[in-house]
PDB file of N, CA and C in Angstrom:
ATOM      1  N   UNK A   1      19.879 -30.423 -11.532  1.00  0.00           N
ATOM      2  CA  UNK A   1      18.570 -30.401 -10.910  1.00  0.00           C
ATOM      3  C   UNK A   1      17.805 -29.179 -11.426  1.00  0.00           C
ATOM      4  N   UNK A   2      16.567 -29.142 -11.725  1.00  0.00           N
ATOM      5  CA  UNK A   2      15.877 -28.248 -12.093  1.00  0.00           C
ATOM      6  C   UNK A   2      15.594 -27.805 -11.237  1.00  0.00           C
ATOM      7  N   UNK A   3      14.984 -26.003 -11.500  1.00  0.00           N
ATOM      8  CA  UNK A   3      14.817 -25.400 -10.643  1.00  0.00           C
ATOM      9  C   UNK A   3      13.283 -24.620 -10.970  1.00  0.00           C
ATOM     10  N   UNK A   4      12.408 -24.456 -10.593  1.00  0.00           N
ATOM     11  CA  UNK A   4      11.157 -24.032 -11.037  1.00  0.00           C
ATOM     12  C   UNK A   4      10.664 -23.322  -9.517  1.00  0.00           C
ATOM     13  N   UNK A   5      10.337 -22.098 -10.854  1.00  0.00           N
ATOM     14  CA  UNK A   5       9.858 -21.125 -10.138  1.00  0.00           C
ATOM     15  C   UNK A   5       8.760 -20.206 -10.592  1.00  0.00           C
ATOM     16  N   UNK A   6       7.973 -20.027  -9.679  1.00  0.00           N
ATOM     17  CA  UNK A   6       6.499 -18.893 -10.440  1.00  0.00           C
ATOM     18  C   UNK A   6       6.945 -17.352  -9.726  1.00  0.00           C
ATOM     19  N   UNK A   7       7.465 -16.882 -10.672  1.00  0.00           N
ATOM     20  CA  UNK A   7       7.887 -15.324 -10.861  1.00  0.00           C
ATOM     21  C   UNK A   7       7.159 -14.641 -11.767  1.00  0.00           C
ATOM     22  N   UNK A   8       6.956 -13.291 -11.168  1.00  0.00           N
ATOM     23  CA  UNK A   8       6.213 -12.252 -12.206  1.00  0.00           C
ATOM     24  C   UNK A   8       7.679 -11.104 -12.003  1.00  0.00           C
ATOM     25  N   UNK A   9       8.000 -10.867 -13.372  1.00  0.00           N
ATOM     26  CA  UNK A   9       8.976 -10.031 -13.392  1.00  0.00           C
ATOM     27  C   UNK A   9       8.256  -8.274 -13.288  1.00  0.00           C
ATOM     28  N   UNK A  10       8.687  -7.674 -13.018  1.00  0.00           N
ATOM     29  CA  UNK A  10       7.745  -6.228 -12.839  1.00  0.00           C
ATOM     30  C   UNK A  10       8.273  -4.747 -12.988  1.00  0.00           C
ATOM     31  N   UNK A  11       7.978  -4.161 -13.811  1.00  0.00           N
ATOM     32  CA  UNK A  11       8.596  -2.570 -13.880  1.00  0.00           C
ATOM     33  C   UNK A  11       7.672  -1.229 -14.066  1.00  0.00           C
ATOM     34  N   UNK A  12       7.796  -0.931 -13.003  1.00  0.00           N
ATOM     35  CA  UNK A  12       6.531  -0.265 -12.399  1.00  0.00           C
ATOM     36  C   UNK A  12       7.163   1.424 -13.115  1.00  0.00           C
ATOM     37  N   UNK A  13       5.657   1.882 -13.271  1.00  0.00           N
ATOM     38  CA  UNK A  13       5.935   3.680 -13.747  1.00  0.00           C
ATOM     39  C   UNK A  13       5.813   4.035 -12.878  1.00  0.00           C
ATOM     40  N   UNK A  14       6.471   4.856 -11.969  1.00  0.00           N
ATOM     41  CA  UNK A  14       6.705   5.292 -11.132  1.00  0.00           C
ATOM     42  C   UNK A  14       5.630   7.025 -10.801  1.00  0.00           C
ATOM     43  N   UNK A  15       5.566   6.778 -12.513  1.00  0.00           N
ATOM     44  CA  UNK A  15       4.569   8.538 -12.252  1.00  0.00           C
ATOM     45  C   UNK A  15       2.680   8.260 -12.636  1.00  0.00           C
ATOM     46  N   UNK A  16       2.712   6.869 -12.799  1.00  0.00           N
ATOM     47  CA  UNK A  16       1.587   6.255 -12.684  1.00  0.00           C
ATOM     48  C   UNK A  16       1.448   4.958 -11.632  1.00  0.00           C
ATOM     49  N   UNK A  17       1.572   5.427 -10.737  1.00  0.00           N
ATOM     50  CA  UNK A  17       1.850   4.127  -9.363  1.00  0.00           C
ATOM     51  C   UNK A  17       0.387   3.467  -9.489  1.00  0.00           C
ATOM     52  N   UNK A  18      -0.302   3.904  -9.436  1.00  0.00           N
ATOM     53  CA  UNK A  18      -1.898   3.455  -8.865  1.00  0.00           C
ATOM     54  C   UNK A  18      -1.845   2.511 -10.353  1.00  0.00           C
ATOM     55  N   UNK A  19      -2.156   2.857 -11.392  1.00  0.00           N
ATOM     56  CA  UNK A  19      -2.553   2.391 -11.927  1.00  0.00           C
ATOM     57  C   UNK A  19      -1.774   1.262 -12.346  1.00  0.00           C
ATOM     58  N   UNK A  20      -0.846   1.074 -12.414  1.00  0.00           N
ATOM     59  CA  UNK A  20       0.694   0.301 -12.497  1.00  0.00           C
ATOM     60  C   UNK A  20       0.478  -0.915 -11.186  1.00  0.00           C
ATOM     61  N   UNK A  21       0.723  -0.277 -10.680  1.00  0.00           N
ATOM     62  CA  UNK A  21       0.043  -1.945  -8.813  1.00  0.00           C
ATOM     63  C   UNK A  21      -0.936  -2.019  -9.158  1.00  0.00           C
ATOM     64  N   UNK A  22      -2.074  -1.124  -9.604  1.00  0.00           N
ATOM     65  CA  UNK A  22      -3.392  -2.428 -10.063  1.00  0.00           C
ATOM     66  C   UNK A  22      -3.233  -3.257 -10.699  1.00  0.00           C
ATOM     67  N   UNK A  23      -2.646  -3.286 -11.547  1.00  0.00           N
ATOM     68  CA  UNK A  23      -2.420  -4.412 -12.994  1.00  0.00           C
ATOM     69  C   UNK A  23      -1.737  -5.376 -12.165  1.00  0.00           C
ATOM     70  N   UNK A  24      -0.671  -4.881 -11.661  1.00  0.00           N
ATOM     71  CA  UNK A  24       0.135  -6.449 -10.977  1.00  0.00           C
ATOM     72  C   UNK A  24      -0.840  -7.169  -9.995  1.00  0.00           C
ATOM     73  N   UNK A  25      -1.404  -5.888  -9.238  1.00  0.00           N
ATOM     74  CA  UNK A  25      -2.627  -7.197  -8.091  1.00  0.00           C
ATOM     75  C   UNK A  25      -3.045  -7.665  -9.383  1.00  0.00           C
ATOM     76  N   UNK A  26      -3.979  -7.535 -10.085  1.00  0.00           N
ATOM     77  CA  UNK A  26      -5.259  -7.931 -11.187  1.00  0.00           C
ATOM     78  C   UNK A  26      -4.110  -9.341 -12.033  1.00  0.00           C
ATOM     79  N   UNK A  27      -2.658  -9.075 -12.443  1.00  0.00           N
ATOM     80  CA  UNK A  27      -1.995 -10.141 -12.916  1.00  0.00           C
ATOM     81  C   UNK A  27      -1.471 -11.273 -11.456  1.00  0.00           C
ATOM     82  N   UNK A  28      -1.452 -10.840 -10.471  1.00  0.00           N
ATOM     83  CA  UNK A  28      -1.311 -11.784  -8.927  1.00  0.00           C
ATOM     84  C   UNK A  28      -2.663 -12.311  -9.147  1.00  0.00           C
ATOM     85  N   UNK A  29      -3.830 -11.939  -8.846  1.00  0.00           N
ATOM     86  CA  UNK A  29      -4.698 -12.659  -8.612  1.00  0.00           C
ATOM     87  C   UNK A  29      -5.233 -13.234  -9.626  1.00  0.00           C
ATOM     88  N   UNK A  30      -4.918 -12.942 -10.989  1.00  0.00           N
ATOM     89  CA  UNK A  30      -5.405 -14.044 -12.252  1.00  0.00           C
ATOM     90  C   UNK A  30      -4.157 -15.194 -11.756  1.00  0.00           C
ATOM     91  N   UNK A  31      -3.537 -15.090 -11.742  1.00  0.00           N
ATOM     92  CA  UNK A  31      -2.886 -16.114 -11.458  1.00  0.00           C
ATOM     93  C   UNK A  31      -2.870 -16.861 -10.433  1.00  0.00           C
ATOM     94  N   UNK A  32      -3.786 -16.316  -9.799  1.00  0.00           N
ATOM     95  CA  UNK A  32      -3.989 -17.634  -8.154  1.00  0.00           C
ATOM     96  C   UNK A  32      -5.367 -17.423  -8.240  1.00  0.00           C
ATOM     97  N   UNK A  33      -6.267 -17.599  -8.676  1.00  0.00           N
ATOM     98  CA  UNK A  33      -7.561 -17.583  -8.546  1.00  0.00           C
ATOM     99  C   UNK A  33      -8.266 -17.931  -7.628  1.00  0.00           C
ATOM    100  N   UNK A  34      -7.538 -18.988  -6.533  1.00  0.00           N
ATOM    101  CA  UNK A  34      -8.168 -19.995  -5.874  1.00  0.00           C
ATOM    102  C   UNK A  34      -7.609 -19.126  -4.117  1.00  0.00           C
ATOM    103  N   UNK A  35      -7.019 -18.092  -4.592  1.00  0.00           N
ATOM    104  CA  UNK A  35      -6.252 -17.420  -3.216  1.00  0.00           C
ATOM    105  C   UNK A  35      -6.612 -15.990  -3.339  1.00  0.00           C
ATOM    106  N   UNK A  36      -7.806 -15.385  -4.205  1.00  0.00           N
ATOM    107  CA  UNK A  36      -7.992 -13.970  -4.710  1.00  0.00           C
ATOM    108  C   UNK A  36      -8.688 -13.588  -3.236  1.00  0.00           C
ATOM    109  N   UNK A  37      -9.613 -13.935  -2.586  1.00  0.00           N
ATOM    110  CA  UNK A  37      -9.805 -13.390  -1.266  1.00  0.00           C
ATOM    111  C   UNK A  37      -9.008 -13.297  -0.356  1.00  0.00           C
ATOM    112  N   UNK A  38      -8.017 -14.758  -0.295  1.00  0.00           N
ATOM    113  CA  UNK A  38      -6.341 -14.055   0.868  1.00  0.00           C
ATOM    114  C   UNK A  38      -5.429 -13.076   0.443  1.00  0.00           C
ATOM    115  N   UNK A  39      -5.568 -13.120  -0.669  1.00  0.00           N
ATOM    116  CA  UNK A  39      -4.680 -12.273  -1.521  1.00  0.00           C
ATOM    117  C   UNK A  39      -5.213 -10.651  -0.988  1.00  0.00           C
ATOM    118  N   UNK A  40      -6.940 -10.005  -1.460  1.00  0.00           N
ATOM    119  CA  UNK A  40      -7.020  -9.188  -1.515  1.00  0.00           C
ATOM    120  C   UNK A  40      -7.268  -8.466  -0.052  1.00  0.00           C
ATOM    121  N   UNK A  41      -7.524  -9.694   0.955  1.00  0.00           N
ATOM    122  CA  UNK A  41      -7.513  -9.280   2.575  1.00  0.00           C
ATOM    123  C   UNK A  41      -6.119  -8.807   2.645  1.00  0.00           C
ATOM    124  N   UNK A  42      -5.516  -9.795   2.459  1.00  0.00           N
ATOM    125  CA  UNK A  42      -4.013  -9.120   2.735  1.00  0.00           C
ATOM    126  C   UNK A  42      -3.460  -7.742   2.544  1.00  0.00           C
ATOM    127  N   UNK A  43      -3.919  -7.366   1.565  1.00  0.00           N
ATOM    128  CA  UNK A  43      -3.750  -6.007   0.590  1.00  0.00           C
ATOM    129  C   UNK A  43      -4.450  -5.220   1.367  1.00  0.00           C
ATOM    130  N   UNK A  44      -6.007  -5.355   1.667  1.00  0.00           N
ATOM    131  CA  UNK A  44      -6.552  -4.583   2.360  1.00  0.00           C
ATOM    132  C   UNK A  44      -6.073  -4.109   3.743  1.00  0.00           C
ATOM    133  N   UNK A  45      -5.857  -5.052   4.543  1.00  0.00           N
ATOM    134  CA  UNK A  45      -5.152  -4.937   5.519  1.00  0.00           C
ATOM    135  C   UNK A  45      -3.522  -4.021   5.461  1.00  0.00           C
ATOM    136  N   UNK A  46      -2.968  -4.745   4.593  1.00  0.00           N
ATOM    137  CA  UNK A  46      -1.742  -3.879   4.689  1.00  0.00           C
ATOM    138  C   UNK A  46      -2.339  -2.215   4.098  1.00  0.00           C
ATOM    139  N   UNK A  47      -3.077  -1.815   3.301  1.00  0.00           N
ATOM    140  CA  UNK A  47      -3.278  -0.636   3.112  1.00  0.00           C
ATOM    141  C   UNK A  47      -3.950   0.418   4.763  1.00  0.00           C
ATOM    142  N   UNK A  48      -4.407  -0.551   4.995  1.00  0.00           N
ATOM    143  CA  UNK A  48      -5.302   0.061   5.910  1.00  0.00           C
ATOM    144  C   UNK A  48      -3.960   0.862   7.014  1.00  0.00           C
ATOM    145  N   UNK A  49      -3.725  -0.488   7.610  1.00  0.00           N
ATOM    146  CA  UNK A  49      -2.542  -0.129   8.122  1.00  0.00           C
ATOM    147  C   UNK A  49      -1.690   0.821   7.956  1.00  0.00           C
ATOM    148  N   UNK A  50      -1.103   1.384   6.478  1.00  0.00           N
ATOM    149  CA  UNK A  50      -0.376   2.111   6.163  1.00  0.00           C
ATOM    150  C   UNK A  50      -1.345   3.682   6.267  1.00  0.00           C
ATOM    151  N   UNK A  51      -2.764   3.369   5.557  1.00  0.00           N
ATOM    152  CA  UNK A  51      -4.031   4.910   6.061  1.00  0.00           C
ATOM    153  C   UNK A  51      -3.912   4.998   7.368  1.00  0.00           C
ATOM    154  N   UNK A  52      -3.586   3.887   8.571  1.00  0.00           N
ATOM    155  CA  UNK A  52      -3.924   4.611   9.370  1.00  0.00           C
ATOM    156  C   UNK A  52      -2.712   5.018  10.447  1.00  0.00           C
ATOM    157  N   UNK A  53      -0.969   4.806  10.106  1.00  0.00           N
ATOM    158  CA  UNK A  53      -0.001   5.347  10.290  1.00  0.00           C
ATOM    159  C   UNK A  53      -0.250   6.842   9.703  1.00  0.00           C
ATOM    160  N   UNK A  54      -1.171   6.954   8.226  1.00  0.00           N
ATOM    161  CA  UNK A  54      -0.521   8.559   7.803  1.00  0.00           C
ATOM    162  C   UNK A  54      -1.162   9.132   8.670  1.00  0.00           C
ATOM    163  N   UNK A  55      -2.660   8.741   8.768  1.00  0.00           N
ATOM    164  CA  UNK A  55      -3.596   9.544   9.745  1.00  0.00           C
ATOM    165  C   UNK A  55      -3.145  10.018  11.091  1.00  0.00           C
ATOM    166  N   UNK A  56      -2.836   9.068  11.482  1.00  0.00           N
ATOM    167  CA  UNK A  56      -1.393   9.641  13.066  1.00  0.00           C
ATOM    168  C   UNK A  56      -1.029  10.385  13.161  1.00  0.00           C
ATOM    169  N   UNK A  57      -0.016  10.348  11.981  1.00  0.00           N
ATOM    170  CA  UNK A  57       1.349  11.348  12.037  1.00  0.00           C
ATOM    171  C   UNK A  57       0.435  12.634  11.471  1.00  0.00           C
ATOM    172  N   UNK A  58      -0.507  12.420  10.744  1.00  0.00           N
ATOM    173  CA  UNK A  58      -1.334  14.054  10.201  1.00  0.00           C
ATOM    174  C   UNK A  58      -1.849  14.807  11.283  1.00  0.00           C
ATOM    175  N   UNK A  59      -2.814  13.751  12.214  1.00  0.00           N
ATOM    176  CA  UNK A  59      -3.352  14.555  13.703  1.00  0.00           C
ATOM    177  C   UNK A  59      -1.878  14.671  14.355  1.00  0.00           C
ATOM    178  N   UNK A  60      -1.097  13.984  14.307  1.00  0.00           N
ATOM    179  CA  UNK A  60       0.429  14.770  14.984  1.00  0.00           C
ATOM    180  C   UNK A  60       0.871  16.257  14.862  1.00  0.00           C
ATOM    181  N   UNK A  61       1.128  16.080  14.011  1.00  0.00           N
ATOM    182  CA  UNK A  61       1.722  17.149  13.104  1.00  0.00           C
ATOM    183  C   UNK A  61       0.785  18.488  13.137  1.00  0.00           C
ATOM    184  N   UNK A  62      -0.824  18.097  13.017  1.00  0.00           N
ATOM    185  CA  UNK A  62      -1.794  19.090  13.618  1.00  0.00           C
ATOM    186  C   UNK A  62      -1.904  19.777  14.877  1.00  0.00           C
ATOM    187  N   UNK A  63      -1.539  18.778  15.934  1.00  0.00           N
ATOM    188  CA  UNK A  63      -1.716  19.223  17.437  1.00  0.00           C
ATOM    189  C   UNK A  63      -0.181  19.571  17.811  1.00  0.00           C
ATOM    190  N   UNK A  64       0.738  19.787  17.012  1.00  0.00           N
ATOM    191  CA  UNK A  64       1.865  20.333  17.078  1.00  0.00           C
ATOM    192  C   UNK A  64       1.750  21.428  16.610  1.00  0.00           C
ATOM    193  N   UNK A  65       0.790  22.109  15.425  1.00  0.00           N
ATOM    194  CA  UNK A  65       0.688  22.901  14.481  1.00  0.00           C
ATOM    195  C   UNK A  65      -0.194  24.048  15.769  1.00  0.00           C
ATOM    196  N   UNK A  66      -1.613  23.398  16.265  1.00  0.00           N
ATOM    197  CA  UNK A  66      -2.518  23.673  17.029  1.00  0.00           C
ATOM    198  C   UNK A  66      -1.594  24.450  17.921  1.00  0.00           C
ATOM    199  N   UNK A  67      -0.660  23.539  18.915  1.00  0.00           N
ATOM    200  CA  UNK A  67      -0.521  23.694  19.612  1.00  0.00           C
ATOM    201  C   UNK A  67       0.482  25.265  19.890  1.00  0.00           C
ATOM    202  N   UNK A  68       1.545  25.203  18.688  1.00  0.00           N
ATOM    203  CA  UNK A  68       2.297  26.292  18.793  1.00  0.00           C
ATOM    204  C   UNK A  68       1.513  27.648  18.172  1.00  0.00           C
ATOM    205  N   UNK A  69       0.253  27.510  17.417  1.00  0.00           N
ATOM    206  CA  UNK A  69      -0.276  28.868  17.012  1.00  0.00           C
ATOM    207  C   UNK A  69      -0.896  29.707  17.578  1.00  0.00           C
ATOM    208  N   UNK A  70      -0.852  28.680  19.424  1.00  0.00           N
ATOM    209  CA  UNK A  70      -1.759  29.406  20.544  1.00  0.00           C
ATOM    210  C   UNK A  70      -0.370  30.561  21.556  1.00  0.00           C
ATOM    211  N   UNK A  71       0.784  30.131  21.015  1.00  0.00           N
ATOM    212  CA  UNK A  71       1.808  30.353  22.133  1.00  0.00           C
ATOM    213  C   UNK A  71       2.165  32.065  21.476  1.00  0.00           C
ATOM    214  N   UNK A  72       2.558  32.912  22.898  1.00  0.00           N
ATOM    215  CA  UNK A  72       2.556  34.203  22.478  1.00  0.00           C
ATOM    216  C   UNK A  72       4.545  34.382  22.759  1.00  0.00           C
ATOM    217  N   UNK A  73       4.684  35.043  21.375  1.00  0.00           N
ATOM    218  CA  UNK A  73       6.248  35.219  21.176  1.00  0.00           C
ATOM    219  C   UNK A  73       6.818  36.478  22.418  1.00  0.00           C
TER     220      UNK A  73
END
C-alpha cells in the first residue's frame, strides 16, 4: 500500500532563527496558498501568546525587583 505524504523536511540555523522560520512560514504558505490567512492567524496568535507570557514574567520579575529595593537590611 502506498503511503503519501506532504512533508517539508527542515534544518534550521539556530544563530539565525528569525530569518530561518521566515523562509519555512514563506515555504508553508507557498505551499497552501488557499490556507495563507489560517495559516498566518495561527502564527499570529501563537506569537502573541508567547509576547504576552514574556511580558508577565518581565512585570514579575520587576515587582519582585521593585519590591525588594524598597526593603531596609
Amino acid at each position: 500500500m502506498a503511503k503519501i505524504k506532504s512533508t517539508l523536511d527542515i534544518q534550521l540555523d539556530l544563530t539565525r532563527p528569525v530569518e530561518d522560520l521566515t523562509e519555512v512560514i514563506s515555504a508553508v504558505i507557498a505551499s497552501q496558498p488557499h490556507k495563507r490567512k489560517e495559516i498566518l492567524e495561527g502564527l499570529d496568535m501563537a506569537v502573541g501568546n508567547a509576547l504576552a507570557e514574556i511580558q508577565a514574567q518581565e512585570e514579575k520579575e520587576q515587582k519582585v525587583d521593585d519590591d525588594s529595593s524598597g526593603k531596609i537590611s
